[in-house]
PDB file of N, CA and C in Angstrom:
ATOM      1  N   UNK A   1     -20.660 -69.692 114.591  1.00  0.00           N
ATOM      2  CA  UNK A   1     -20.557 -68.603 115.531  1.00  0.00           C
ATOM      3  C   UNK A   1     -19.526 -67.601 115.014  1.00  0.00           C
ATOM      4  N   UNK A   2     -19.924 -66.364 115.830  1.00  0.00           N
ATOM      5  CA  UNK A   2     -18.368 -65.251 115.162  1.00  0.00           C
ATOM      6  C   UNK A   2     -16.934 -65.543 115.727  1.00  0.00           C
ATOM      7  N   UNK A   3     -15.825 -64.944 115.015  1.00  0.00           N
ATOM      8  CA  UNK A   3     -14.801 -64.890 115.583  1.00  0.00           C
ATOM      9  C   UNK A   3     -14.817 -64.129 117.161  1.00  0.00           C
ATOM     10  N   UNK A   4     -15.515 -63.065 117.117  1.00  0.00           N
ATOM     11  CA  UNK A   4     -15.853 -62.209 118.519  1.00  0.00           C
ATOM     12  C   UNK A   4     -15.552 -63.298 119.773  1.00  0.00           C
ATOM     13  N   UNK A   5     -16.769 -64.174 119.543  1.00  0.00           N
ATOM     14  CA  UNK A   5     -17.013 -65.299 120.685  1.00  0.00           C
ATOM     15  C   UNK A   5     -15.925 -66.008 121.450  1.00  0.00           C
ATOM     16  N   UNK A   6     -15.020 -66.520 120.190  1.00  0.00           N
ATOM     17  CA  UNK A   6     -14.164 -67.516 120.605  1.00  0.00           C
ATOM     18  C   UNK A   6     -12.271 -66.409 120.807  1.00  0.00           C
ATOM     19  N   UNK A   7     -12.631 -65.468 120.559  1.00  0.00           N
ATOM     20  CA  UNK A   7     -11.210 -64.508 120.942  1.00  0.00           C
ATOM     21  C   UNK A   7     -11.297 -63.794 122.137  1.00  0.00           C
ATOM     22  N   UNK A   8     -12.643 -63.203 122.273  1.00  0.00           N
ATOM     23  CA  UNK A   8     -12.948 -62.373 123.641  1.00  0.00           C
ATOM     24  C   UNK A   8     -14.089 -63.226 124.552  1.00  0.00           C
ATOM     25  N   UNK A   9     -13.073 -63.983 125.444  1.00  0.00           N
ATOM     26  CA  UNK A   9     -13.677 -64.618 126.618  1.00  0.00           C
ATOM     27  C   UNK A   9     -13.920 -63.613 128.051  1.00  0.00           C
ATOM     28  N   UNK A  10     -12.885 -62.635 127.892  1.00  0.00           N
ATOM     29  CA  UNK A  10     -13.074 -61.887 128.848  1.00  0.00           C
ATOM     30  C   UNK A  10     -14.257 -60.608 129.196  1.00  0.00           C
ATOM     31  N   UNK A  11     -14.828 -60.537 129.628  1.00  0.00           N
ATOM     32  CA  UNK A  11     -15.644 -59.317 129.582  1.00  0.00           C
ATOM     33  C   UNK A  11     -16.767 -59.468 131.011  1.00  0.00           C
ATOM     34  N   UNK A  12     -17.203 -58.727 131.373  1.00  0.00           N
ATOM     35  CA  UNK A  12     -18.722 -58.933 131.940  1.00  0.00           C
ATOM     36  C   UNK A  12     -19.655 -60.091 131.736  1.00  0.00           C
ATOM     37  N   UNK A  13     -20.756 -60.290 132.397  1.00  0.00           N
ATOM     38  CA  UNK A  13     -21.027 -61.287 132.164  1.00  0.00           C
ATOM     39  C   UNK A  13     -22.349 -61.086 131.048  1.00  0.00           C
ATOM     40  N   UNK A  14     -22.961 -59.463 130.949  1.00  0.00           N
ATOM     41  CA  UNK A  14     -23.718 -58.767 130.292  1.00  0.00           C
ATOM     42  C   UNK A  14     -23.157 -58.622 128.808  1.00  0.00           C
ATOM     43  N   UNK A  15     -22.084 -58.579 128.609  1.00  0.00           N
ATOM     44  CA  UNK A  15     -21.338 -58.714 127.579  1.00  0.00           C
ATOM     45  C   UNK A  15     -21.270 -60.031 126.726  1.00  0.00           C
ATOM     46  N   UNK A  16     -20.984 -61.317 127.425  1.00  0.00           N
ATOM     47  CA  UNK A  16     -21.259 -62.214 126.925  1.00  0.00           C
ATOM     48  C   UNK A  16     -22.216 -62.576 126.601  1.00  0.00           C
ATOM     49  N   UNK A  17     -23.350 -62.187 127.416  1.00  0.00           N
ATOM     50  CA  UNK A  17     -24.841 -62.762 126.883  1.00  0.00           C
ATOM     51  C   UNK A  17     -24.956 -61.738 125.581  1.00  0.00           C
ATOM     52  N   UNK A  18     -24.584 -60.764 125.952  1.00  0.00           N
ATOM     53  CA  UNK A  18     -24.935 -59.533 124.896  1.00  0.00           C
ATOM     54  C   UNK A  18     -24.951 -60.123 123.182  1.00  0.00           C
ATOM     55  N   UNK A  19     -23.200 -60.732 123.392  1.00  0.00           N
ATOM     56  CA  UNK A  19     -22.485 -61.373 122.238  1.00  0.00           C
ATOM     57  C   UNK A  19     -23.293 -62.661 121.901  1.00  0.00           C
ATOM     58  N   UNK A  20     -24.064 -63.648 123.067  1.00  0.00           N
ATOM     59  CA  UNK A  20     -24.570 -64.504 122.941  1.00  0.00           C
ATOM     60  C   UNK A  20     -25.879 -64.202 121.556  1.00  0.00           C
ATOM     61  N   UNK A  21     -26.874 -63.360 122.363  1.00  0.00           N
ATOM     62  CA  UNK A  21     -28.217 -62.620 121.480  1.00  0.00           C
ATOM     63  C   UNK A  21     -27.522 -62.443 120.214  1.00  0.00           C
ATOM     64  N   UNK A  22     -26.933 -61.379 120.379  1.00  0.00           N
ATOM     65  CA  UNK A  22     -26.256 -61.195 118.373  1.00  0.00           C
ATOM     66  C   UNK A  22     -25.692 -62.769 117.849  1.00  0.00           C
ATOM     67  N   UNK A  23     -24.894 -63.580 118.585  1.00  0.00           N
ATOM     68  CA  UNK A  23     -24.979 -64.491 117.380  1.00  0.00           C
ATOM     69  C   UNK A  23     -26.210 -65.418 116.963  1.00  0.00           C
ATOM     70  N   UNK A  24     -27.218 -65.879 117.864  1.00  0.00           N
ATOM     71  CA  UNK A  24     -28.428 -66.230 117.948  1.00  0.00           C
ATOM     72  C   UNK A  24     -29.081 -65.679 116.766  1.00  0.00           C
ATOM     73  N   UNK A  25     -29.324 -63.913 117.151  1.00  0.00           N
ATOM     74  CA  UNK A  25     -30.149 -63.293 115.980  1.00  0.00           C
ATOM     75  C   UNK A  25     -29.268 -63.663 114.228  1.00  0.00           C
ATOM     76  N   UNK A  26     -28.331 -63.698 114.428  1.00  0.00           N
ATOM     77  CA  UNK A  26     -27.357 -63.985 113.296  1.00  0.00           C
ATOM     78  C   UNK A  26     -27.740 -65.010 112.668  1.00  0.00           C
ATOM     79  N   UNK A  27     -27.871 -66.068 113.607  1.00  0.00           N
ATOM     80  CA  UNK A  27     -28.244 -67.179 113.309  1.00  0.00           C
ATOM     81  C   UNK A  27     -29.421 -67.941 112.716  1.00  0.00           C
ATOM     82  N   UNK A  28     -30.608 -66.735 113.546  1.00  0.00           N
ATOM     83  CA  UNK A  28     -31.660 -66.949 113.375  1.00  0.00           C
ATOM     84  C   UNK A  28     -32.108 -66.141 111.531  1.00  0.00           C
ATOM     85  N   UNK A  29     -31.522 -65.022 111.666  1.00  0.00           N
ATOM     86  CA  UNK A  29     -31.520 -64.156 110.204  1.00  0.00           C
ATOM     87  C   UNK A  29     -31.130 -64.953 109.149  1.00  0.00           C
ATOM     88  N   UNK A  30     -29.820 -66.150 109.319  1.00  0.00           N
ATOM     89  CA  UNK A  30     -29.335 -67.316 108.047  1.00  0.00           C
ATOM     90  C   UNK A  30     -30.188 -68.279 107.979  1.00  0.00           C
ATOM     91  N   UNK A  31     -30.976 -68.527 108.883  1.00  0.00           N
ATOM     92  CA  UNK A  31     -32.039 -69.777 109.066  1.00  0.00           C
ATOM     93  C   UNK A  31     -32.939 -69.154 107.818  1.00  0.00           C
ATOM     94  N   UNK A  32     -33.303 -67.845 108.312  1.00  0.00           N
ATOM     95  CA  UNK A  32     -34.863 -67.357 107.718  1.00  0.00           C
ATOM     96  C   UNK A  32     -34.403 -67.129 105.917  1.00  0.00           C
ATOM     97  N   UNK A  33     -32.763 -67.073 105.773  1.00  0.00           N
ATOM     98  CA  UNK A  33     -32.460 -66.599 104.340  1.00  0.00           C
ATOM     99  C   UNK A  33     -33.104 -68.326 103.630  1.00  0.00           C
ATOM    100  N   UNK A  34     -32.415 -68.788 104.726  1.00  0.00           N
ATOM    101  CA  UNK A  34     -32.206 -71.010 104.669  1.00  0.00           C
ATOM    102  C   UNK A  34     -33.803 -71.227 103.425  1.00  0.00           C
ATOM    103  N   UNK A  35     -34.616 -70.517 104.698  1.00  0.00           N
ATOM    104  CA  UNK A  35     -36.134 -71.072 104.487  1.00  0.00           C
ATOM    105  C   UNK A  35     -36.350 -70.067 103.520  1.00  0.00           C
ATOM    106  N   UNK A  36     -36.099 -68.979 103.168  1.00  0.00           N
ATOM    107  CA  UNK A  36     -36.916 -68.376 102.035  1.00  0.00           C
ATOM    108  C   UNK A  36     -36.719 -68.973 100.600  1.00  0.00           C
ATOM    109  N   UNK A  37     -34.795 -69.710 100.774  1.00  0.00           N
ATOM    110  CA  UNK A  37     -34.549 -70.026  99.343  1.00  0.00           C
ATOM    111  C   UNK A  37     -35.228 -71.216  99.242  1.00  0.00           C
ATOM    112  N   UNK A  38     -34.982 -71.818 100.172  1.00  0.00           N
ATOM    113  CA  UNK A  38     -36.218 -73.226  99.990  1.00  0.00           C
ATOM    114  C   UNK A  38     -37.703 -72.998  99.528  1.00  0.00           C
ATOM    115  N   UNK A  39     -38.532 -72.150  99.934  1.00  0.00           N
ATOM    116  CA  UNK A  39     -39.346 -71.571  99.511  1.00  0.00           C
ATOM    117  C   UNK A  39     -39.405 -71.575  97.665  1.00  0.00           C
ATOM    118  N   UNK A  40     -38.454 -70.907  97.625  1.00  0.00           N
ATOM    119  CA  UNK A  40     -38.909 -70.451  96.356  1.00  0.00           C
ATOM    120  C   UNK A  40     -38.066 -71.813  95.211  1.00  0.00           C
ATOM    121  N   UNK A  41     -37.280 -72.590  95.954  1.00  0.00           N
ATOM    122  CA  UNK A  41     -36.910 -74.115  95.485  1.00  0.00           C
ATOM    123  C   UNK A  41     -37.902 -74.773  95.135  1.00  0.00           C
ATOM    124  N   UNK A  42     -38.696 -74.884  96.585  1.00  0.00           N
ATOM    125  CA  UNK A  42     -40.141 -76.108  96.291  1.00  0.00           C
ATOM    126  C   UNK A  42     -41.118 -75.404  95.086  1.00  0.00           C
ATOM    127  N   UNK A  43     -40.958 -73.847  95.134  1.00  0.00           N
ATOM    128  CA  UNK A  43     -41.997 -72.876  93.957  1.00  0.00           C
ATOM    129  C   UNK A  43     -41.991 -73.714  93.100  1.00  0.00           C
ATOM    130  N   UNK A  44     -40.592 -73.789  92.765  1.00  0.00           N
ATOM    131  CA  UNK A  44     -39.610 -73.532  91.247  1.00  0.00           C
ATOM    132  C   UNK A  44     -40.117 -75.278  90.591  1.00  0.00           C
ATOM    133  N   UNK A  45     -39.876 -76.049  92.129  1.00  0.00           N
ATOM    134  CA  UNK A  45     -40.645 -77.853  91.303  1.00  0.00           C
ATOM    135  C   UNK A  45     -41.450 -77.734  91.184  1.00  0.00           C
ATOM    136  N   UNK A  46     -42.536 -77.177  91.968  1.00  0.00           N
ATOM    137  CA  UNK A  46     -44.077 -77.242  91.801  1.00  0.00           C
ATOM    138  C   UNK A  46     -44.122 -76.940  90.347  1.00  0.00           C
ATOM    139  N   UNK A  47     -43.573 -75.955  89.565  1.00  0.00           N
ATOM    140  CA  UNK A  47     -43.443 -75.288  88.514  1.00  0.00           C
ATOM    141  C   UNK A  47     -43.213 -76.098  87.477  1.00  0.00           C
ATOM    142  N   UNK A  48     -42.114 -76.794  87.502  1.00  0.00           N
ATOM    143  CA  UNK A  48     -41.411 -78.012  86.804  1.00  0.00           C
ATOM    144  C   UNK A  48     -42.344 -78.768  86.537  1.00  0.00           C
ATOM    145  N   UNK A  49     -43.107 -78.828  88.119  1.00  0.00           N
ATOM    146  CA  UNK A  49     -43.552 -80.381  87.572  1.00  0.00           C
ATOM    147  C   UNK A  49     -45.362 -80.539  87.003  1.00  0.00           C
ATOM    148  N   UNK A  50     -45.500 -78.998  87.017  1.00  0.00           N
ATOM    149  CA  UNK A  50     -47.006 -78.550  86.328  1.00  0.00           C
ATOM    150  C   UNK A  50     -46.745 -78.815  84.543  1.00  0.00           C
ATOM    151  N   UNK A  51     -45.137 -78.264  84.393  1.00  0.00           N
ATOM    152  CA  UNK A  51     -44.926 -78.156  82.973  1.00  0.00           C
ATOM    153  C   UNK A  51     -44.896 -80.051  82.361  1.00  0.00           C
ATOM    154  N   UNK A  52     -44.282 -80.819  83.406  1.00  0.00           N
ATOM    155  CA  UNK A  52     -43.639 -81.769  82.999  1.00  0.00           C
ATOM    156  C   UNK A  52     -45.125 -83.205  83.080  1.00  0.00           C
ATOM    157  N   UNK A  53     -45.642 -82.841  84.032  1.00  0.00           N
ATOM    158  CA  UNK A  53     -46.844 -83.548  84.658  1.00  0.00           C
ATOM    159  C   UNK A  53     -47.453 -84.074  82.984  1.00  0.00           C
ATOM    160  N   UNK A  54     -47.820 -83.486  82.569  1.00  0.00           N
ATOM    161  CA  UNK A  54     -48.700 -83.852  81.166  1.00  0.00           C
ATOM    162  C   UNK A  54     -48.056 -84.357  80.101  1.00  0.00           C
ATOM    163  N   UNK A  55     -46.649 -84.346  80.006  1.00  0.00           N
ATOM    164  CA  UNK A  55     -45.721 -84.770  79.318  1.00  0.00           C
ATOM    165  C   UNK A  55     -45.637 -86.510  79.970  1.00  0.00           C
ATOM    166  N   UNK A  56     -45.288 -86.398  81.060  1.00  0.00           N
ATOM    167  CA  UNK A  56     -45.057 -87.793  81.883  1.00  0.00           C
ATOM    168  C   UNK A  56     -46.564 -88.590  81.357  1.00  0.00           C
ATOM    169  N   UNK A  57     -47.633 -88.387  81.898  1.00  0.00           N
ATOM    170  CA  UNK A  57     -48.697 -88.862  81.399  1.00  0.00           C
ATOM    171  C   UNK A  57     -48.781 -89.488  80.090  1.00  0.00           C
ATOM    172  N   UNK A  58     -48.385 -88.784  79.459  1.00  0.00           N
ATOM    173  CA  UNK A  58     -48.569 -89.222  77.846  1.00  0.00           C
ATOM    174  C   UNK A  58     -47.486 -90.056  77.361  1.00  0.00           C
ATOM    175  N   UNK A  59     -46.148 -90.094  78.128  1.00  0.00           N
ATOM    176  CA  UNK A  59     -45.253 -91.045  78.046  1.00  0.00           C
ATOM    177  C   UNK A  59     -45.614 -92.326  78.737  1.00  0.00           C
ATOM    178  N   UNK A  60     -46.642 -91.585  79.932  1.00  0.00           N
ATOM    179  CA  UNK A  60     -47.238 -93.621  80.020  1.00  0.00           C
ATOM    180  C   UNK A  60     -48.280 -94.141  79.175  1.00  0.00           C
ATOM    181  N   UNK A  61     -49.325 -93.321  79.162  1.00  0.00           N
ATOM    182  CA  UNK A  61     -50.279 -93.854  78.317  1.00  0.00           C
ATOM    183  C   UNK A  61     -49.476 -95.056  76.851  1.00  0.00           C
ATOM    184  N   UNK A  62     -48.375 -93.737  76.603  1.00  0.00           N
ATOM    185  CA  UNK A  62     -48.126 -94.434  75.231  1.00  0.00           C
ATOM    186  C   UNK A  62     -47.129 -96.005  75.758  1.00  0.00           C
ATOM    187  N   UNK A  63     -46.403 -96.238  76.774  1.00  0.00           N
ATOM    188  CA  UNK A  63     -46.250 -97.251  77.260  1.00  0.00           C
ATOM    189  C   UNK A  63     -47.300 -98.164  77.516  1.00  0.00           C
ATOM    190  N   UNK A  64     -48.034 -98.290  77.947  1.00  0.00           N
ATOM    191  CA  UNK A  64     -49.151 -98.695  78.546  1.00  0.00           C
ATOM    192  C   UNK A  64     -49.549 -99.512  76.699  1.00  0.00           C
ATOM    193  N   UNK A  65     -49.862 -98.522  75.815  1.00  0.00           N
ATOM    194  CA  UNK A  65     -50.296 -98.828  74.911  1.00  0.00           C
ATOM    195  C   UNK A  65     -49.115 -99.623  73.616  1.00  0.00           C
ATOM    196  N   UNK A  66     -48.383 -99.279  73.885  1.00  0.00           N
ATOM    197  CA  UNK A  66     -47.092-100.375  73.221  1.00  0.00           C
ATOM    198  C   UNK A  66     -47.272-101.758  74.179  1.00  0.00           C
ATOM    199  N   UNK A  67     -47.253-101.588  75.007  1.00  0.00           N
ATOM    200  CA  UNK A  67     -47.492-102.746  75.617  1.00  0.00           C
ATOM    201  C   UNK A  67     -48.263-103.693  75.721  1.00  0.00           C
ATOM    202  N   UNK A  68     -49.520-103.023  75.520  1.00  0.00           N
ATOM    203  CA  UNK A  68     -50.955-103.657  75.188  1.00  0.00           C
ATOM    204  C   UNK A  68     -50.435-104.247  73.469  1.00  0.00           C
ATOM    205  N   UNK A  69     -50.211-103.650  72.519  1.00  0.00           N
ATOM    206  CA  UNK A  69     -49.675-103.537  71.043  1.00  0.00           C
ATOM    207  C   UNK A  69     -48.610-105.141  71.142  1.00  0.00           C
ATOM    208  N   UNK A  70     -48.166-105.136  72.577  1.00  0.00           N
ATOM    209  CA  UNK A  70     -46.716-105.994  72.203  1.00  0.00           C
ATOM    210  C   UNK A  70     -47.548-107.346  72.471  1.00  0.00           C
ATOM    211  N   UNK A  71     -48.691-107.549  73.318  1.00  0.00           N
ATOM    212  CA  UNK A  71     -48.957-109.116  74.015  1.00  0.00           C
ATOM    213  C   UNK A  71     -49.640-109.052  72.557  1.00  0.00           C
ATOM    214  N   UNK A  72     -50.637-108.209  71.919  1.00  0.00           N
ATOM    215  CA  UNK A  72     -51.730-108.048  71.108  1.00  0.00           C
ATOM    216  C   UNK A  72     -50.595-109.454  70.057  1.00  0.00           C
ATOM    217  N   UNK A  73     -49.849-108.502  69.534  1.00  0.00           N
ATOM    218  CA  UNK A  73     -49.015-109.213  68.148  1.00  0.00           C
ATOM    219  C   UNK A  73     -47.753-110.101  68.980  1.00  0.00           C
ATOM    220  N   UNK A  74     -47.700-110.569  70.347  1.00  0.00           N
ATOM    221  CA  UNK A  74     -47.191-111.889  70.819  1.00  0.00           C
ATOM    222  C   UNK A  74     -48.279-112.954  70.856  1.00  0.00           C
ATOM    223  N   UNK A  75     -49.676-112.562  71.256  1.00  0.00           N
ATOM    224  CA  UNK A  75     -50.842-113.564  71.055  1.00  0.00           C
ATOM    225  C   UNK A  75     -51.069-114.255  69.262  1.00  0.00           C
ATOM    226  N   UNK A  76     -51.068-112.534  68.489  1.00  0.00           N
ATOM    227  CA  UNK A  76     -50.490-113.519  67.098  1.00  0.00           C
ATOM    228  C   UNK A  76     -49.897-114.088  66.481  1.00  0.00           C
ATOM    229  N   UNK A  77     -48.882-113.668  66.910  1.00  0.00           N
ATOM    230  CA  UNK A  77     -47.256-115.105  66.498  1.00  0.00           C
ATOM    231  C   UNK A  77     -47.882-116.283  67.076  1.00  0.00           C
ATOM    232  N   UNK A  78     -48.435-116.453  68.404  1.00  0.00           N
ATOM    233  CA  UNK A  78     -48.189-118.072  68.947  1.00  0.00           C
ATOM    234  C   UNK A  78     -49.470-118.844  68.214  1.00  0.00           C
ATOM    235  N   UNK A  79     -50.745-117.420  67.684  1.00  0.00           N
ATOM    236  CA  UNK A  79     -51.436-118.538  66.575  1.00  0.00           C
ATOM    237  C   UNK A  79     -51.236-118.883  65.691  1.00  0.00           C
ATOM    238  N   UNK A  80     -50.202-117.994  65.355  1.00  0.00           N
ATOM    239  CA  UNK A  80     -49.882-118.530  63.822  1.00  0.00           C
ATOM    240  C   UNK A  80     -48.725-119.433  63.826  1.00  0.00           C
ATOM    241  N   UNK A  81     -48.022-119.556  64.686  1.00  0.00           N
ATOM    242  CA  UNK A  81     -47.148-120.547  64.904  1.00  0.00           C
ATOM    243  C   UNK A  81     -47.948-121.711  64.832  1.00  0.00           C
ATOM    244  N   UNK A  82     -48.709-121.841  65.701  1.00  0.00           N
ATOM    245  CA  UNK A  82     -49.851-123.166  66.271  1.00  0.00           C
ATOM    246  C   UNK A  82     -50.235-123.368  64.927  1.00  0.00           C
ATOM    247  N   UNK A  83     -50.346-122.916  64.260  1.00  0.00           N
ATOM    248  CA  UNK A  83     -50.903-122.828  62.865  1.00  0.00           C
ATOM    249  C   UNK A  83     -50.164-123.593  61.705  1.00  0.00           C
ATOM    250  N   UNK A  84     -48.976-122.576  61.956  1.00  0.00           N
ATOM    251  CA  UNK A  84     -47.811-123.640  61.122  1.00  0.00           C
ATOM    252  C   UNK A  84     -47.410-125.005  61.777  1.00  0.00           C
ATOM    253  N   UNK A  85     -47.411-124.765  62.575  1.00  0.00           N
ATOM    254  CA  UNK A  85     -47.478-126.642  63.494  1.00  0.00           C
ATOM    255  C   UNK A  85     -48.172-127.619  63.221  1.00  0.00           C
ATOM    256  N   UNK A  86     -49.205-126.969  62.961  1.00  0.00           N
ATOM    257  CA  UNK A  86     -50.704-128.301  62.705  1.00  0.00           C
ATOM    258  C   UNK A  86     -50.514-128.489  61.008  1.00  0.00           C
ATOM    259  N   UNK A  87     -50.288-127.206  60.061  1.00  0.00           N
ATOM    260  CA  UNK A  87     -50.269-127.934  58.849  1.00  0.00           C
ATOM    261  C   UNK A  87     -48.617-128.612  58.568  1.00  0.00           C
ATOM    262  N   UNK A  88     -48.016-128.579  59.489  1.00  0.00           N
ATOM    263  CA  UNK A  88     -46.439-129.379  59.172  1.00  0.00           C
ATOM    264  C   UNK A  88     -46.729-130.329  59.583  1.00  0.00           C
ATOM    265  N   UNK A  89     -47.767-130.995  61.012  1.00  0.00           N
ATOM    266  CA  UNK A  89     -47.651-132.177  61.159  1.00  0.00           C
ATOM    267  C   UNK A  89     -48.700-132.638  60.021  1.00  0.00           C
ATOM    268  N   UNK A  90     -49.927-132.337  59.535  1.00  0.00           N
ATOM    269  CA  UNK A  90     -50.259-132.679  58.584  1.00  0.00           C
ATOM    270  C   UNK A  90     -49.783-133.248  57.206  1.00  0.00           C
ATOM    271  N   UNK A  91     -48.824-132.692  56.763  1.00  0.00           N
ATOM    272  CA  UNK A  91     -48.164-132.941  55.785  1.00  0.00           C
ATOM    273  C   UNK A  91     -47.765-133.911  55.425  1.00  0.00           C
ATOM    274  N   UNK A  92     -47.271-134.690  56.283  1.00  0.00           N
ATOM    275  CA  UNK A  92     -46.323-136.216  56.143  1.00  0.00           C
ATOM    276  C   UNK A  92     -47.628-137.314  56.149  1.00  0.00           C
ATOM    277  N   UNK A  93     -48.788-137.214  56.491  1.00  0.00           N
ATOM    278  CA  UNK A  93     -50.181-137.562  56.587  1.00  0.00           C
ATOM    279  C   UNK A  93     -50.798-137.443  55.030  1.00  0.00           C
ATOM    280  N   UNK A  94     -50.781-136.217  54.605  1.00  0.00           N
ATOM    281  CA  UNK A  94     -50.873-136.249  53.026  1.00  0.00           C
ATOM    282  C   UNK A  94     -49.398-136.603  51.802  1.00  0.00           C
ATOM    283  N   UNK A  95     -48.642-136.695  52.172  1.00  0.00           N
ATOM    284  CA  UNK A  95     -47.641-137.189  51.774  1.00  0.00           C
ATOM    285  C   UNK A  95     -47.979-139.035  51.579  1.00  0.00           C
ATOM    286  N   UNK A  96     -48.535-139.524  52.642  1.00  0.00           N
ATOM    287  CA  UNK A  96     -48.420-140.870  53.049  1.00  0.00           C
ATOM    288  C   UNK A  96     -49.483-141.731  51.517  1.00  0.00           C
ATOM    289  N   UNK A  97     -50.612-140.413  51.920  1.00  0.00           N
ATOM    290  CA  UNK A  97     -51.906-140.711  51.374  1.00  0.00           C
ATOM    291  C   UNK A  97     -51.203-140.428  50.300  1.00  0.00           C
ATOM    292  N   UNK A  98     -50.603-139.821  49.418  1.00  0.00           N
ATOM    293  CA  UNK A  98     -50.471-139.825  47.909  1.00  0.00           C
ATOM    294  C   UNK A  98     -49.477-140.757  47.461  1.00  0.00           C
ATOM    295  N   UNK A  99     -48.697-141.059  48.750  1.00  0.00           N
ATOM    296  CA  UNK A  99     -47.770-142.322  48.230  1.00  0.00           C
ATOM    297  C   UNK A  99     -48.671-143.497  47.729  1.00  0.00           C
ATOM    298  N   UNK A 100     -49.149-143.789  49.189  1.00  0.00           N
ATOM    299  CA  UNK A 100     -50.180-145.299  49.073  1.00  0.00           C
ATOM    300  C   UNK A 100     -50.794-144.828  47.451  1.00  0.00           C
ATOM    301  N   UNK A 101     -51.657-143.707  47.290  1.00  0.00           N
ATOM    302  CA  UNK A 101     -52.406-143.729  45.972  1.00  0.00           C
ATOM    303  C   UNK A 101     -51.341-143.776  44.762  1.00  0.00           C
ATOM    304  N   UNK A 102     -50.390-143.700  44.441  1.00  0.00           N
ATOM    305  CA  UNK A 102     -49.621-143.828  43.322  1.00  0.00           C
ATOM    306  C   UNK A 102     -49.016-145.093  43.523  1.00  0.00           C
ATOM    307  N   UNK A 103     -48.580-145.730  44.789  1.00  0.00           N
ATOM    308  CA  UNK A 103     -48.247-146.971  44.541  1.00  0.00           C
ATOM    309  C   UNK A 103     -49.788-148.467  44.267  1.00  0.00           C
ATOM    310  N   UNK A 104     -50.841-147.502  44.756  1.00  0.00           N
ATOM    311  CA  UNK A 104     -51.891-148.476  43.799  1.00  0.00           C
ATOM    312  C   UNK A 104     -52.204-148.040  42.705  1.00  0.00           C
ATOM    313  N   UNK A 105     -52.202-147.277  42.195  1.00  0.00           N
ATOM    314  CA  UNK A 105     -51.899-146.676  40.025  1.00  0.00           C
ATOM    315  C   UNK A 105     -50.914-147.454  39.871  1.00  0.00           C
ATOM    316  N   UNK A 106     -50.036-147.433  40.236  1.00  0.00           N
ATOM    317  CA  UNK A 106     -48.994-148.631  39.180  1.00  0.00           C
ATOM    318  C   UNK A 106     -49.363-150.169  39.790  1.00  0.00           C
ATOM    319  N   UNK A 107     -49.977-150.573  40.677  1.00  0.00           N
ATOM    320  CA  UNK A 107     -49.897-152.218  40.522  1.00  0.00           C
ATOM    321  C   UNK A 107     -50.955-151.755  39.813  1.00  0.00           C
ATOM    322  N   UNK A 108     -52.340-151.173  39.713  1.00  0.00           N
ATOM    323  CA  UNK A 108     -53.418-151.252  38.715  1.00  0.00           C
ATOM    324  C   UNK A 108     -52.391-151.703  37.535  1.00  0.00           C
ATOM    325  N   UNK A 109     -51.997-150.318  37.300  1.00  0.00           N
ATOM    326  CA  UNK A 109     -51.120-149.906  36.173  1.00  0.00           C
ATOM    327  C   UNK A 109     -50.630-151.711  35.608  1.00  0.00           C
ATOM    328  N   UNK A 110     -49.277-152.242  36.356  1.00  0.00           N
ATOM    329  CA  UNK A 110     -49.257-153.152  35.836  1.00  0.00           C
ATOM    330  C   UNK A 110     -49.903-154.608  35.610  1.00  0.00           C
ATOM    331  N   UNK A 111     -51.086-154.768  36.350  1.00  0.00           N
ATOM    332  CA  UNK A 111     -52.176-155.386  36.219  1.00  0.00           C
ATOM    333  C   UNK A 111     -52.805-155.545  35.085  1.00  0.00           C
ATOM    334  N   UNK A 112     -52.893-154.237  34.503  1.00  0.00           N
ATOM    335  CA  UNK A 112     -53.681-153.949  33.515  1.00  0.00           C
ATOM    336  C   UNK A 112     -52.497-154.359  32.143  1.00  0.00           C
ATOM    337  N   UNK A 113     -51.437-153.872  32.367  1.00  0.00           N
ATOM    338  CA  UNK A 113     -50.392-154.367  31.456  1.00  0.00           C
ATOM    339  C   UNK A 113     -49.969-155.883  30.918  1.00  0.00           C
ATOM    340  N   UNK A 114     -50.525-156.198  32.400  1.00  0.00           N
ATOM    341  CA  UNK A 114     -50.236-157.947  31.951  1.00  0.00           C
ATOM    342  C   UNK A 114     -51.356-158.612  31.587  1.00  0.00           C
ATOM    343  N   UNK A 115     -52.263-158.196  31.652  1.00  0.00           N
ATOM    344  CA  UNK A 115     -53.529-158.659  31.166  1.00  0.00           C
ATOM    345  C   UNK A 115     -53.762-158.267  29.309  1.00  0.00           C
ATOM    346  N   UNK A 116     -53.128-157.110  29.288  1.00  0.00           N
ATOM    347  CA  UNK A 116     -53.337-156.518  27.977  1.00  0.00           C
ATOM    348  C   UNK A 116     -52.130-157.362  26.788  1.00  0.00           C
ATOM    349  N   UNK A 117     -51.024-158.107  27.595  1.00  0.00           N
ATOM    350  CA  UNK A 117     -49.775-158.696  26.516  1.00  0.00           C
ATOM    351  C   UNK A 117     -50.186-160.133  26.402  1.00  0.00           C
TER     352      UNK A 117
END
């Protein structure tokens, strides 16, 4: 409200309302400045976000698609892990088998030695 209001209590009673209307219209004139800058605020995002809209998009897509990219080559590690698993347990299996076969080459082996002296 104005200073007017709250210094001059005295007057008519036409006077006060008088003073009343002007600060009202006052009031009502800062409202309408209120709403025009808002106006041209919400313009100004709409604006922003026409420029920015297609940018955002393409920052998900390409998320979207790293992501797809990340399970893609996490699904291939765990086969090829599974992979290296099965020929490590294998190993000690062919290990076994070439023991047993070299420890029957040498009893041949010395079989054949004592038969031959």
């Amino acid at each position: 409200m104005s200073k007017d209001l709250t210094q001059n209590q005295n007057g008519s009673l036409e006077d006060k309302v008088d003073r009343l209307i002007i600060a009202v219209q006052s009031m009502d004139s800062r409202l309408g400045d209120v709403e025009a800058r808002l106006g041209r605020l919400e313009t100004t995002i709409e604006e922003r976000l026409k420029d920015t809209r297609p940018m955002w998009e393409a920052v998900q897509t390409q998320l979207a698609e790293m992501r797809e990219s990340q399970d893609r080559l996490r699904g291939e590690m765990e086969k090829g892990f599974r992979l290296v698993d099965r020929r490590l347990e294998s190993h000690p299996v062919e290990y076994e088998k070439l023991y047993r076969y070299h420890r029957d080459l040498e009893e041949r082996l010395e079989r054949i030695e004592k038969q031959s002296s």
